[in-house]
C-alpha atoms as a PDB file:
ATOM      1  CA  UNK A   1       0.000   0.000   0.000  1.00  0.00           C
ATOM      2  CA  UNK A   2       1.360   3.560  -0.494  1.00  0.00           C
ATOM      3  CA  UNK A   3      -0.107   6.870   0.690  1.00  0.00           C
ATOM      4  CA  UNK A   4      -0.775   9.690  -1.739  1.00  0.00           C
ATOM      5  CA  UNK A   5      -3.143  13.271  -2.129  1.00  0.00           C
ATOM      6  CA  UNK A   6      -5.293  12.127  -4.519  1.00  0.00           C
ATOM      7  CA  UNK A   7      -8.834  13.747  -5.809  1.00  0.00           C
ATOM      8  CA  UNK A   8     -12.197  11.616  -6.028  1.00  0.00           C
ATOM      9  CA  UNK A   9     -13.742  14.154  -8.356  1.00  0.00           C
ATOM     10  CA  UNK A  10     -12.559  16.700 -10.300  1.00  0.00           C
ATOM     11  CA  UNK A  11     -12.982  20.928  -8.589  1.00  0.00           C
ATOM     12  CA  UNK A  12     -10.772  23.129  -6.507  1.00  0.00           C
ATOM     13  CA  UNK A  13      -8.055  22.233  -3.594  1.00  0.00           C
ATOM     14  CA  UNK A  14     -10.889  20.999  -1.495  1.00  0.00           C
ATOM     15  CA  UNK A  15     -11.213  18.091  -3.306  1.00  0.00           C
ATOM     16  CA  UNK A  16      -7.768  16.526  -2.752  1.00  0.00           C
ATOM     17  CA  UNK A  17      -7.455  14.137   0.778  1.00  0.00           C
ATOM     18  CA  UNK A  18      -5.229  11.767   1.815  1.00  0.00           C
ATOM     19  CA  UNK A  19      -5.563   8.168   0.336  1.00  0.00           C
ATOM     20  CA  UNK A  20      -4.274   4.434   0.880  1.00  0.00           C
ATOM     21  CA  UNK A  21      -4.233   3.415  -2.202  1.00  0.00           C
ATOM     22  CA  UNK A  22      -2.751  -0.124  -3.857  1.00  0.00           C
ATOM     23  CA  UNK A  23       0.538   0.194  -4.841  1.00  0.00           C
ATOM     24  CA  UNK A  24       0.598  -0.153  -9.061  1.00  0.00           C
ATOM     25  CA  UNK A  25       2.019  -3.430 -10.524  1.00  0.00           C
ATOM     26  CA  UNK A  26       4.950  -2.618 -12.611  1.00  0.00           C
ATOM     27  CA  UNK A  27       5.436  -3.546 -16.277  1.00  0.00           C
ATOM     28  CA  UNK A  28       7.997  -4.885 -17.183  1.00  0.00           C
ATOM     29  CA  UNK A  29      10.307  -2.217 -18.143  1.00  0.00           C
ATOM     30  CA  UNK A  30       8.382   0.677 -15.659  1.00  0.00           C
ATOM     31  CA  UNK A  31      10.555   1.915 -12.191  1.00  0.00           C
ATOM     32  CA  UNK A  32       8.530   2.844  -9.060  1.00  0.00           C
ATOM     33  CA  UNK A  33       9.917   5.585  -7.502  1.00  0.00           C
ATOM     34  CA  UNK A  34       9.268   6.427  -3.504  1.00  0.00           C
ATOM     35  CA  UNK A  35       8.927   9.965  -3.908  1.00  0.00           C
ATOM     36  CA  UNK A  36      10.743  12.333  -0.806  1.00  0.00           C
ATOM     37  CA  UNK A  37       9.387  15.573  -2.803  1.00  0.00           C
ATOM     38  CA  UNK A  38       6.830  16.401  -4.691  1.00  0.00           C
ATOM     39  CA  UNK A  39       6.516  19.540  -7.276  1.00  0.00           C
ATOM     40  CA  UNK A  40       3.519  21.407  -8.066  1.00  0.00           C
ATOM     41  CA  UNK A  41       3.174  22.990 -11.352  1.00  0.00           C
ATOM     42  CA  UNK A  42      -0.030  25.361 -12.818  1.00  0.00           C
ATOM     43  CA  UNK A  43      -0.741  22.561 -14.913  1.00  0.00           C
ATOM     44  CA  UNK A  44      -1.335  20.005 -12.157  1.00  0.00           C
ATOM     45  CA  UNK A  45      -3.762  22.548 -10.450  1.00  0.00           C
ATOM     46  CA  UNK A  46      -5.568  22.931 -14.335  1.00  0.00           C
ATOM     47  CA  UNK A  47      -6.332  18.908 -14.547  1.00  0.00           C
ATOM     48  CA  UNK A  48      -7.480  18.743 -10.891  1.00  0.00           C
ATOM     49  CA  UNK A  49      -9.820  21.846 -11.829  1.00  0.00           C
ATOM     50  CA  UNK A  50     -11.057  19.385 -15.173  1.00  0.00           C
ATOM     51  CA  UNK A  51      -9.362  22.568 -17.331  1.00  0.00           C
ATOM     52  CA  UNK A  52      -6.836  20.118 -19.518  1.00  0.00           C
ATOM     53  CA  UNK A  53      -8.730  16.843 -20.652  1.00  0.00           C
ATOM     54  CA  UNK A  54      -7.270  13.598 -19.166  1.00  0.00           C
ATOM     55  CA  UNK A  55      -7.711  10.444 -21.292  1.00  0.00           C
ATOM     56  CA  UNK A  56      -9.196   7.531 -19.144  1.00  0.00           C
ATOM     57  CA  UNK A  57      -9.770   9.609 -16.270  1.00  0.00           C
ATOM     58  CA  UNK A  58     -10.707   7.276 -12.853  1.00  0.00           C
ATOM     59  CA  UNK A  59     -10.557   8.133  -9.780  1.00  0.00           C
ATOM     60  CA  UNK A  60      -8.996   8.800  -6.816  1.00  0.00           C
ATOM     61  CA  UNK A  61      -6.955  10.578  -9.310  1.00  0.00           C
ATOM     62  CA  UNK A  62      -3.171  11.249  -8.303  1.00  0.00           C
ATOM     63  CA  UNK A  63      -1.505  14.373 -10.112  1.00  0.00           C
ATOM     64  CA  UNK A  64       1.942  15.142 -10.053  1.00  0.00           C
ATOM     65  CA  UNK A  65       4.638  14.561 -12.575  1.00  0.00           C
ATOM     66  CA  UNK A  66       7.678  16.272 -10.952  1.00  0.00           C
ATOM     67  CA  UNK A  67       9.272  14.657  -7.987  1.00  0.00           C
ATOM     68  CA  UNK A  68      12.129  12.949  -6.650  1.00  0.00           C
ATOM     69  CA  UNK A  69      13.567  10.155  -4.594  1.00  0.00           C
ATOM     70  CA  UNK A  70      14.940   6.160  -4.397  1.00  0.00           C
ATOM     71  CA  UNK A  71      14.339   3.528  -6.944  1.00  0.00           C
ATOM     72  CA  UNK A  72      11.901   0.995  -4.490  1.00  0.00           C
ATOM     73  CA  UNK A  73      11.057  -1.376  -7.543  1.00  0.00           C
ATOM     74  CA  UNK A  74      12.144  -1.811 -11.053  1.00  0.00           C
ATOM     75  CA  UNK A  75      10.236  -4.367 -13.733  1.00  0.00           C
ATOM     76  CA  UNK A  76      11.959  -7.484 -14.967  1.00  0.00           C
ATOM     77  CA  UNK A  77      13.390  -6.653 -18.297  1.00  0.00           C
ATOM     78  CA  UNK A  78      14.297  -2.700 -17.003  1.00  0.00           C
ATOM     79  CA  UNK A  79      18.599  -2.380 -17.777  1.00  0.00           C
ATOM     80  CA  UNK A  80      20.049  -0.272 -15.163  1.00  0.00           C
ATOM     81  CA  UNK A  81      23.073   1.428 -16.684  1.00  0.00           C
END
C-alpha cells in the first residue's frame, strides 16, 4: 500500500485528501519511484480543476509529474546502466 493526495472528483483544492491506495504493478520495463518531494506545477492545479482533458480519467486521481527520490522497484526486463 502507499499513501498519496489524490482527488475523487474533479474541482478546486478541497477536493484533494489523503488516500491508501494499492501500490501499481509494474510492467515490465516501468521503475517505481518512492517519492521524498513532490513539485507542483499550474498545470497540475488545471487537470485537478477538469481545465486540460485527461484520457481515461478514474478516480482517486493522483496528479503530479515532478518529484524525486529512491528507486523501491524496477520491472523485470528494465537495464540499469
Amino acid at each position: 500500500m502507499m499513501r498519496a493526495a489524490a482527488c475523487d472528483r474533479l474541482g478546486g483544492p478541497d477536493v484533494l485528501s489523503l488516500h491508501r491506495l494499492k501500490t501499481p504493478e509494474l510492467d515490465a520495463v516501468e521503475v517505481l519511484i518512492q517519492i521524498d518531494t513532490g513539485g507542483v506545477g499550474i498545470w497540475d492545479a488545471e487537470m485537478r480543476a477538469g481545465e486540460i482533458p485527461l484520457e481515461g480519467l478514474t478516480f482517486p486521481l493522483v496528479l503530479g509529474t515532478d518529484g524525486s527520490g529512491r528507486v523501491a522497484a524496477m520491472g523485470h526486463e528494465h537495464v540499469y546502466p
